[in-house]
PDB file of N, CA and C in Angstrom:
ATOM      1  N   UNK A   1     -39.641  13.432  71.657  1.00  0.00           N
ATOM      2  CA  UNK A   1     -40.006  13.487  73.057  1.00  0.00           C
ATOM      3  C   UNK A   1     -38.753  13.443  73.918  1.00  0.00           C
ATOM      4  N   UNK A   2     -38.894  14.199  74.966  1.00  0.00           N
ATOM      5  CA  UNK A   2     -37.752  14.117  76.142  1.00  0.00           C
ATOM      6  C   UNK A   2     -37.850  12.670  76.615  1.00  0.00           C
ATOM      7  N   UNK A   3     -36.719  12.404  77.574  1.00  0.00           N
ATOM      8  CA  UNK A   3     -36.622  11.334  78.065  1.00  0.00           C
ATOM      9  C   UNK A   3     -37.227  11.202  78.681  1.00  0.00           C
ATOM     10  N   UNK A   4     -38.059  12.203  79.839  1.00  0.00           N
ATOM     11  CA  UNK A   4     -38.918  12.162  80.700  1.00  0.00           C
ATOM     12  C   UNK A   4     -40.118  12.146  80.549  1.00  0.00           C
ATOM     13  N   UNK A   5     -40.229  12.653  79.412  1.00  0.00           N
ATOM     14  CA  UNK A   5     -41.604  12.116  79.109  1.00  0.00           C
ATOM     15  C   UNK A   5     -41.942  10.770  78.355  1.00  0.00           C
ATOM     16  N   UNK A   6     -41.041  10.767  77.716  1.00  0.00           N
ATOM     17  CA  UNK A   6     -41.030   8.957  76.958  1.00  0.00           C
ATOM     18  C   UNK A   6     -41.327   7.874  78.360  1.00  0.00           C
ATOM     19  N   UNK A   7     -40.501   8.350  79.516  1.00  0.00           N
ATOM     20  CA  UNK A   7     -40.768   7.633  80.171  1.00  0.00           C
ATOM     21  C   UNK A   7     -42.064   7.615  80.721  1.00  0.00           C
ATOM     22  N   UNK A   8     -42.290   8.908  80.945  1.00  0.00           N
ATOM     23  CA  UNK A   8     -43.944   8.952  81.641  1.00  0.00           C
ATOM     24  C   UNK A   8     -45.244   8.239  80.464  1.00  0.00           C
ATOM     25  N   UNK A   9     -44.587   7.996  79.586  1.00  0.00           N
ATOM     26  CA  UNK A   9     -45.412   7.899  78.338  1.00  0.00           C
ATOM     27  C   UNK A   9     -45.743   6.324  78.116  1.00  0.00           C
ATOM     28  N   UNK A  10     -44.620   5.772  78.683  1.00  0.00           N
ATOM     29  CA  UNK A  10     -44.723   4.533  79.032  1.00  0.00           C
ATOM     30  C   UNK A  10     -45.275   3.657  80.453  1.00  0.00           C
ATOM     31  N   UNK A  11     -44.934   4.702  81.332  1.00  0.00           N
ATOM     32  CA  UNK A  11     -45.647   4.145  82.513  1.00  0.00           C
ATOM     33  C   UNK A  11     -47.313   4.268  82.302  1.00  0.00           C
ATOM     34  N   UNK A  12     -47.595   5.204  81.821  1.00  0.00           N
ATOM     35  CA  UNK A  12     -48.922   5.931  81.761  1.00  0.00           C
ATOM     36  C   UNK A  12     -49.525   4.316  80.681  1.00  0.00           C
ATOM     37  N   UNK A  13     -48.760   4.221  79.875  1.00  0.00           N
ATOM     38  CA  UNK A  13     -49.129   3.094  79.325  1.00  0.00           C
ATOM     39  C   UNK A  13     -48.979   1.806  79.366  1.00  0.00           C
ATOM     40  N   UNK A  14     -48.643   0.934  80.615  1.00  0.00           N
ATOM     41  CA  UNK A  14     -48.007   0.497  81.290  1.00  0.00           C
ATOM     42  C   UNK A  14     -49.162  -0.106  82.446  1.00  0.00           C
ATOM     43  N   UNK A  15     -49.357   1.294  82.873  1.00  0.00           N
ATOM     44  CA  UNK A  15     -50.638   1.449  83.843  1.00  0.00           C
ATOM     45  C   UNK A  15     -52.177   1.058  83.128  1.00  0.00           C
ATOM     46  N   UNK A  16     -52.253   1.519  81.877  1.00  0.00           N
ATOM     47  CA  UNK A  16     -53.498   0.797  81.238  1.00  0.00           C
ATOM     48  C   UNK A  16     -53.839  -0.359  81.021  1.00  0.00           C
ATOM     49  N   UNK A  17     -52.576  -0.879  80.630  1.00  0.00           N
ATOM     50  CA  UNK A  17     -52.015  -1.966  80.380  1.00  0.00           C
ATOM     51  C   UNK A  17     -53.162  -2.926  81.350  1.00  0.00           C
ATOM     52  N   UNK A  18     -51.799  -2.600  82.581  1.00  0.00           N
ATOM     53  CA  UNK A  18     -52.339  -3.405  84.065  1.00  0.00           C
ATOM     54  C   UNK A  18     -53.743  -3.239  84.360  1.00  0.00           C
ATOM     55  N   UNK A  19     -54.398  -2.216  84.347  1.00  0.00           N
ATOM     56  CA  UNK A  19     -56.096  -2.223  84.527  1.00  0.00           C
ATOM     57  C   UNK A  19     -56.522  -3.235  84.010  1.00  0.00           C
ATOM     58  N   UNK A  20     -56.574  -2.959  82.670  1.00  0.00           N
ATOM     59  CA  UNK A  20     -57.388  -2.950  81.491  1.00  0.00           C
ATOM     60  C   UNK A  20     -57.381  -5.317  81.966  1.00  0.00           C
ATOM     61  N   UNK A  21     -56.070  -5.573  81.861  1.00  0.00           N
ATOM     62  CA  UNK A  21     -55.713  -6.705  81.904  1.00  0.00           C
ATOM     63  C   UNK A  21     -56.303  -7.472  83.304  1.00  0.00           C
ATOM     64  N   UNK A  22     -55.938  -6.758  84.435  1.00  0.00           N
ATOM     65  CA  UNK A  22     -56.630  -7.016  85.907  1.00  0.00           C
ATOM     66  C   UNK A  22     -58.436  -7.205  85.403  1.00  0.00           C
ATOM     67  N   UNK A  23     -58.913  -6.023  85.218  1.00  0.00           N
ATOM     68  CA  UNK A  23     -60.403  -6.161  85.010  1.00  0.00           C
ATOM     69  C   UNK A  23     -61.224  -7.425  83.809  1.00  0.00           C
ATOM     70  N   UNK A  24     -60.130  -7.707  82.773  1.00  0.00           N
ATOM     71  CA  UNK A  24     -60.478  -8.604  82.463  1.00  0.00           C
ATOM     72  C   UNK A  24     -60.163 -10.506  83.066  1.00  0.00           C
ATOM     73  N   UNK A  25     -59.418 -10.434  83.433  1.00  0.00           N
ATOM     74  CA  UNK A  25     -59.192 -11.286  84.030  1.00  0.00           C
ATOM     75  C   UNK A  25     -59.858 -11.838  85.541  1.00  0.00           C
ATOM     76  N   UNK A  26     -60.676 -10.568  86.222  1.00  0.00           N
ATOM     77  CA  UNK A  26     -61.508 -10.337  87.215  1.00  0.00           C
ATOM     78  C   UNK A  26     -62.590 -10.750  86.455  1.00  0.00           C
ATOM     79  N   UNK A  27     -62.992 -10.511  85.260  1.00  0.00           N
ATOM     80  CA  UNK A  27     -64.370 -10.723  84.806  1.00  0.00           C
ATOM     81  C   UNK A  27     -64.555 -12.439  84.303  1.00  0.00           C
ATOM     82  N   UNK A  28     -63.396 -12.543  83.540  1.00  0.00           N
ATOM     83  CA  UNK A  28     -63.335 -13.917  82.659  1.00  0.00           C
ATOM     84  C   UNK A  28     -63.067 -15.086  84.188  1.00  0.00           C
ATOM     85  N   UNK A  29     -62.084 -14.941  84.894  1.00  0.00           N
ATOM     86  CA  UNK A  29     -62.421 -15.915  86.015  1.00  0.00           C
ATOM     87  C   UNK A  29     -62.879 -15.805  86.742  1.00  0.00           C
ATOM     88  N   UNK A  30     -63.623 -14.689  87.333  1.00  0.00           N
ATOM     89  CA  UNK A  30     -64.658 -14.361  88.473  1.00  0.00           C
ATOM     90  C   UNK A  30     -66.166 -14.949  87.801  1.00  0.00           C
ATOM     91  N   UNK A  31     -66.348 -14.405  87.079  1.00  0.00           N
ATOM     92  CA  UNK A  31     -67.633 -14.499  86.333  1.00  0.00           C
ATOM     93  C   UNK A  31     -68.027 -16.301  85.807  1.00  0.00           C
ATOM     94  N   UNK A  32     -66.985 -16.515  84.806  1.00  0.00           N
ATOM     95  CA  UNK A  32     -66.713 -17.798  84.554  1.00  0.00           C
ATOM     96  C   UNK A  32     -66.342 -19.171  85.300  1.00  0.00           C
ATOM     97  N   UNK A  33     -65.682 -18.388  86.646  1.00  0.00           N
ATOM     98  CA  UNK A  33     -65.689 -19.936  87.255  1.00  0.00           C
ATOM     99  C   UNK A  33     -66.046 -19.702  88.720  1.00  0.00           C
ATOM    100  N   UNK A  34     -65.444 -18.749  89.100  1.00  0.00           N
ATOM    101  CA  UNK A  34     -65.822 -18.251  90.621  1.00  0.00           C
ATOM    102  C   UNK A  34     -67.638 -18.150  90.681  1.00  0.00           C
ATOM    103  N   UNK A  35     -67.657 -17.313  90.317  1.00  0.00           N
ATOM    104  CA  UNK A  35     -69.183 -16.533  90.472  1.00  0.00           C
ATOM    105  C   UNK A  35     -70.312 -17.412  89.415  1.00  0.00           C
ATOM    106  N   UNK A  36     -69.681 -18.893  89.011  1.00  0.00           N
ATOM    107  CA  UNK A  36     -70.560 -19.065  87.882  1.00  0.00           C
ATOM    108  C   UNK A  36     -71.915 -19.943  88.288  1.00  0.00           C
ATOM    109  N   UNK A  37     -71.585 -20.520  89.592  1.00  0.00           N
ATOM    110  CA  UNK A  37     -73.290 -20.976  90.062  1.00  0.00           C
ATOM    111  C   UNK A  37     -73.917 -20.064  90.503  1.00  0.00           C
ATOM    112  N   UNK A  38     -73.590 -19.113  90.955  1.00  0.00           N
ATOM    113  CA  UNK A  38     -74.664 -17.327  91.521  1.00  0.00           C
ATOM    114  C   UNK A  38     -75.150 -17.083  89.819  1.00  0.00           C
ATOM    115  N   UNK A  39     -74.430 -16.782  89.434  1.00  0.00           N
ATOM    116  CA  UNK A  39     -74.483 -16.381  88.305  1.00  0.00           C
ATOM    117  C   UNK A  39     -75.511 -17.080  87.364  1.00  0.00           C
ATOM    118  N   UNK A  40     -75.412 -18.312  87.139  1.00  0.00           N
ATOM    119  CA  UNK A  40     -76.422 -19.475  87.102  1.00  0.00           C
ATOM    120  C   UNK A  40     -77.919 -19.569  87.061  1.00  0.00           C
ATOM    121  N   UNK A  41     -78.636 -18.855  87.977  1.00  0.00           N
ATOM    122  CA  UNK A  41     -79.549 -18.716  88.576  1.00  0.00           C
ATOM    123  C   UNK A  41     -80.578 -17.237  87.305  1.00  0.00           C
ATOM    124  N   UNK A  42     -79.538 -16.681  86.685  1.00  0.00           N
ATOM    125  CA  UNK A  42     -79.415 -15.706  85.793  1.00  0.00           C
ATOM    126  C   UNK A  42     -79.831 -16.323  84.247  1.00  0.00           C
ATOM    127  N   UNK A  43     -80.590 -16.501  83.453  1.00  0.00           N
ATOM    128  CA  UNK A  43     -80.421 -16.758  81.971  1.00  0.00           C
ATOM    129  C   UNK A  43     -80.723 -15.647  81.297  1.00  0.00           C
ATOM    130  N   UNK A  44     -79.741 -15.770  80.265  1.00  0.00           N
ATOM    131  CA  UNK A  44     -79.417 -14.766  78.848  1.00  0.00           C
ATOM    132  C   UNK A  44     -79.329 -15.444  77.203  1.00  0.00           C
ATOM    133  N   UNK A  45     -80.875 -15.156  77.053  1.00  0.00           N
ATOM    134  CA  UNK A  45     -80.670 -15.820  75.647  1.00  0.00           C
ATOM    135  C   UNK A  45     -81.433 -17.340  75.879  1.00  0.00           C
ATOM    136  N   UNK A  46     -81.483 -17.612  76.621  1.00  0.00           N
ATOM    137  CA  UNK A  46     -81.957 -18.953  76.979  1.00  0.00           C
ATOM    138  C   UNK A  46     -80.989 -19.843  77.783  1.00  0.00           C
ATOM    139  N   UNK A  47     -79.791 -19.618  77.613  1.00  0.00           N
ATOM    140  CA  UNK A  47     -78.110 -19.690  78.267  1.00  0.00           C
ATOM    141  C   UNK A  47     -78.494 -19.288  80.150  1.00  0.00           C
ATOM    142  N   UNK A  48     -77.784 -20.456  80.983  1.00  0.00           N
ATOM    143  CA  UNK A  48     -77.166 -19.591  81.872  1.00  0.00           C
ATOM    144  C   UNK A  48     -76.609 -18.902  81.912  1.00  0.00           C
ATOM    145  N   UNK A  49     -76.322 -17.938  82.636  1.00  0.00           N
ATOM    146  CA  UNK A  49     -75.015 -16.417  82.694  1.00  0.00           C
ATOM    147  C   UNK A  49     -73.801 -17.041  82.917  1.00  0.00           C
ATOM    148  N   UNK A  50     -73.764 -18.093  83.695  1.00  0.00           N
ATOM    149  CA  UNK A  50     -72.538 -18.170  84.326  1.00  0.00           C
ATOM    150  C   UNK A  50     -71.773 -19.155  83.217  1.00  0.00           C
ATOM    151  N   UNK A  51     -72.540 -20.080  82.507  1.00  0.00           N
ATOM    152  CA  UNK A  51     -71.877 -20.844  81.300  1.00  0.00           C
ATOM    153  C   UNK A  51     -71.949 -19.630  80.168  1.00  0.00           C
ATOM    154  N   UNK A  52     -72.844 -18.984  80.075  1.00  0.00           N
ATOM    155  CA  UNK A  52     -72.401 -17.978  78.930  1.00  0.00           C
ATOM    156  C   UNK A  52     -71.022 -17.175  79.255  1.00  0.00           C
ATOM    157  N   UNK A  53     -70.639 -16.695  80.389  1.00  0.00           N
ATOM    158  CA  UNK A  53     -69.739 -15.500  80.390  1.00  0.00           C
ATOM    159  C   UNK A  53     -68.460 -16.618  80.188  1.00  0.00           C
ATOM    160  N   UNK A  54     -68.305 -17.940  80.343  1.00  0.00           N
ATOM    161  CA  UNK A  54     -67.442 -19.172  80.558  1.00  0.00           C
ATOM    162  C   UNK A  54     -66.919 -18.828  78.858  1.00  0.00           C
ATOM    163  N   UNK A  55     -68.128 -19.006  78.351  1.00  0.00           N
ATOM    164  CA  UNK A  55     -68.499 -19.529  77.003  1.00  0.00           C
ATOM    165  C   UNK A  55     -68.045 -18.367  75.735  1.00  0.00           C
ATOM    166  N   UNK A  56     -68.301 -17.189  76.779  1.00  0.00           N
ATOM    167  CA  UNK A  56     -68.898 -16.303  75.452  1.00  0.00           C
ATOM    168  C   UNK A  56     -68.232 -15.036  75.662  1.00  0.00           C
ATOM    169  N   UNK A  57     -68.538 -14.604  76.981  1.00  0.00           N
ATOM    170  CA  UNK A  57     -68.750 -13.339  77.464  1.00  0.00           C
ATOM    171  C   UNK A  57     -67.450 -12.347  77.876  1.00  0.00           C
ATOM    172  N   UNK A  58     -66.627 -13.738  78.876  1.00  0.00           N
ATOM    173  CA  UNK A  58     -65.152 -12.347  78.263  1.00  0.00           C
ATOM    174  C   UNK A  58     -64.724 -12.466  76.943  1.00  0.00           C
ATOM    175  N   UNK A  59     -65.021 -13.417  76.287  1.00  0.00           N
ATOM    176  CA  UNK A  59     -64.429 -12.997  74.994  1.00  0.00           C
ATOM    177  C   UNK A  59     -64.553 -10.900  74.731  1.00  0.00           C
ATOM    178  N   UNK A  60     -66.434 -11.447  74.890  1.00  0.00           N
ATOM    179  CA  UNK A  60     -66.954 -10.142  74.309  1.00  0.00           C
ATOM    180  C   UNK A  60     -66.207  -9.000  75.107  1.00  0.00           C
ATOM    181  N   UNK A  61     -66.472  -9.271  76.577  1.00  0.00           N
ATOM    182  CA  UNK A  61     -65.260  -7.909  77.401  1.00  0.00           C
ATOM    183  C   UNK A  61     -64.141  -7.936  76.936  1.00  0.00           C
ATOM    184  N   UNK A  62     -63.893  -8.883  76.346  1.00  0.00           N
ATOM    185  CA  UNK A  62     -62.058  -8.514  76.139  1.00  0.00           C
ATOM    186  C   UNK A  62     -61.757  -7.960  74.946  1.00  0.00           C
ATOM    187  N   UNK A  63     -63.117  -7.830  73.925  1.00  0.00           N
ATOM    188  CA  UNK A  63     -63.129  -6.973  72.453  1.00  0.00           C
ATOM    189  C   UNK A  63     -63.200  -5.215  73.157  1.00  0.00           C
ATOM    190  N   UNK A  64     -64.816  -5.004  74.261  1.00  0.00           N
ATOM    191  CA  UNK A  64     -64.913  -4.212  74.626  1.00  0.00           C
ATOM    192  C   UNK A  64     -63.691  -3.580  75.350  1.00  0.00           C
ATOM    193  N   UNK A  65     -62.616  -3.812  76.063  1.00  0.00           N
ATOM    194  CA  UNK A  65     -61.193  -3.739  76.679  1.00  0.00           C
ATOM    195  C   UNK A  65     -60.400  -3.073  75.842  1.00  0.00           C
ATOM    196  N   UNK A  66     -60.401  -4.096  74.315  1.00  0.00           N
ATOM    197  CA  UNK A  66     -59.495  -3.315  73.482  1.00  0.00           C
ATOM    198  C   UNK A  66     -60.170  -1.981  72.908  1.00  0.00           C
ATOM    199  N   UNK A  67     -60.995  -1.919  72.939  1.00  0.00           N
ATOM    200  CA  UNK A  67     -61.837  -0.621  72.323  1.00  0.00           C
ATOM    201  C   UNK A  67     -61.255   0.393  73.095  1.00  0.00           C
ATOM    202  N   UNK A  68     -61.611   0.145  74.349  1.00  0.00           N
ATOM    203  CA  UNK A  68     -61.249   1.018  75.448  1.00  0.00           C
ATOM    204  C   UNK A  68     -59.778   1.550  75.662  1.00  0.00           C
ATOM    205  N   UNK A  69     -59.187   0.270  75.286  1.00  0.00           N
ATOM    206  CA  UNK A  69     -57.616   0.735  75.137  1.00  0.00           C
ATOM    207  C   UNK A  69     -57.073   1.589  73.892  1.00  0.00           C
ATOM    208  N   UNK A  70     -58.055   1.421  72.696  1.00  0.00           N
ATOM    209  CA  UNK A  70     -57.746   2.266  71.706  1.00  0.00           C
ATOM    210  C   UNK A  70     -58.262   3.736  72.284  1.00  0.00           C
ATOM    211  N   UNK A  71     -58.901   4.080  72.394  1.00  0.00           N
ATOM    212  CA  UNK A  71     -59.524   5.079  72.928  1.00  0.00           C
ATOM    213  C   UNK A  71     -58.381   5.808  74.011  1.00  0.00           C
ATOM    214  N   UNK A  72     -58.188   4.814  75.227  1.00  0.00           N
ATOM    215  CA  UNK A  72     -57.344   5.543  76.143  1.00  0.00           C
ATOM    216  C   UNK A  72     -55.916   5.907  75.484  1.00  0.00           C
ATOM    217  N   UNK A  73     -55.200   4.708  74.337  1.00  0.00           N
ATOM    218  CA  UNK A  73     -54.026   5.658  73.801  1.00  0.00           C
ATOM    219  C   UNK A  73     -53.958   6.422  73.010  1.00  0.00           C
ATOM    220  N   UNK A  74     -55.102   6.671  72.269  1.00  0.00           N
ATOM    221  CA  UNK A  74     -55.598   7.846  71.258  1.00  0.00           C
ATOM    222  C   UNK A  74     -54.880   8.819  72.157  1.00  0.00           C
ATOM    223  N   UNK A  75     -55.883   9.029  73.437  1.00  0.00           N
ATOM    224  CA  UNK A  75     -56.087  10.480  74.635  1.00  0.00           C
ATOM    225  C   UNK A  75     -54.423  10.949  74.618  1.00  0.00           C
ATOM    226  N   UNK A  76     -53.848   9.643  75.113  1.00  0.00           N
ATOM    227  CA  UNK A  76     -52.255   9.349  75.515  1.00  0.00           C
ATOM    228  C   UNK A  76     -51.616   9.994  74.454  1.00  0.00           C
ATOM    229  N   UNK A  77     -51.737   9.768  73.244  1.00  0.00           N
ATOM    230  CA  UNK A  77     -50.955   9.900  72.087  1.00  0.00           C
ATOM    231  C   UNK A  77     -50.898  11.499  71.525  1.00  0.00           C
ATOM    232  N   UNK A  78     -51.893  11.701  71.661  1.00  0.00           N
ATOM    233  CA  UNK A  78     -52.165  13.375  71.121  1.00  0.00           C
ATOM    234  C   UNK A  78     -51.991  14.177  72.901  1.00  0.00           C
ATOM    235  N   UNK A  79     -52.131  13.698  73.872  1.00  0.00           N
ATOM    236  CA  UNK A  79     -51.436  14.566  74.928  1.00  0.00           C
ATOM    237  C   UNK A  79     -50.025  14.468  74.381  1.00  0.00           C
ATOM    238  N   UNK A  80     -48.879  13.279  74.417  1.00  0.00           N
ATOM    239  CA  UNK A  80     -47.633  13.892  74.197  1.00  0.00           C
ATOM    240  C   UNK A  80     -46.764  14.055  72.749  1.00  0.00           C
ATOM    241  N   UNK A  81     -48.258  14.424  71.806  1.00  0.00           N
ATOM    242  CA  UNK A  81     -47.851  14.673  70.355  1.00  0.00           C
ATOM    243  C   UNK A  81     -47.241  13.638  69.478  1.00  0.00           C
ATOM    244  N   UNK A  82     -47.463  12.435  69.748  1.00  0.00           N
ATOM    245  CA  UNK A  82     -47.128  11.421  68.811  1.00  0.00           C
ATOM    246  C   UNK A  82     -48.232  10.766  68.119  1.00  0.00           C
ATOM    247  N   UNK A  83     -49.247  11.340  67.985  1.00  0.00           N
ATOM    248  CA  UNK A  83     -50.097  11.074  67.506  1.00  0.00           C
ATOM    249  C   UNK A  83     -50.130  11.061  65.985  1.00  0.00           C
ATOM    250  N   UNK A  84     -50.996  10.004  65.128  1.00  0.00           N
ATOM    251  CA  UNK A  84     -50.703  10.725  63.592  1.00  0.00           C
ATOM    252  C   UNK A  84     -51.390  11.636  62.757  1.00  0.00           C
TER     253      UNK A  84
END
């Protein structure tokens, strides 16, 4: 790869990075501590929502996150041919 694209290759990944990390962190403390008496009012499983997502639930987004991130550097990887 050129330099310019190594670099773009990294920002581009860089930038997922930051989403991917923002949205979970929006979910796990919004959900979990912010939003968790609204949330409350909600049961899943027999669980409140707001102690489940505390409890349980970004875990689970943060499996779903990495999925997503495999997926988005797959796309990344075979756009600038470093793919295997």
């Amino acid at each position: 790869m050129e330099k310019n694209d190594l670099r773009q290759y990294w920002h581009t990944n860089l930038k997922y990075l930051a989403i991917l990390l923002t949205i979970w962190f929006v979910v796990s403390y919004g959900a979990g501590i912010l939003w968790a008496d609204t949330l409350n009012n909600i049961r899943l499983g027999g669980f409140k929502l707001g102690f489940w997502f505390a409890q349980q639930g970004s875990i689970y987004f943060f499996v779903v996150l990495i999925y997503v991130y495999v997926l988005l550097m797959n796309r990344l990887d075979r756009k600038y041919g470093v793919d295997d």
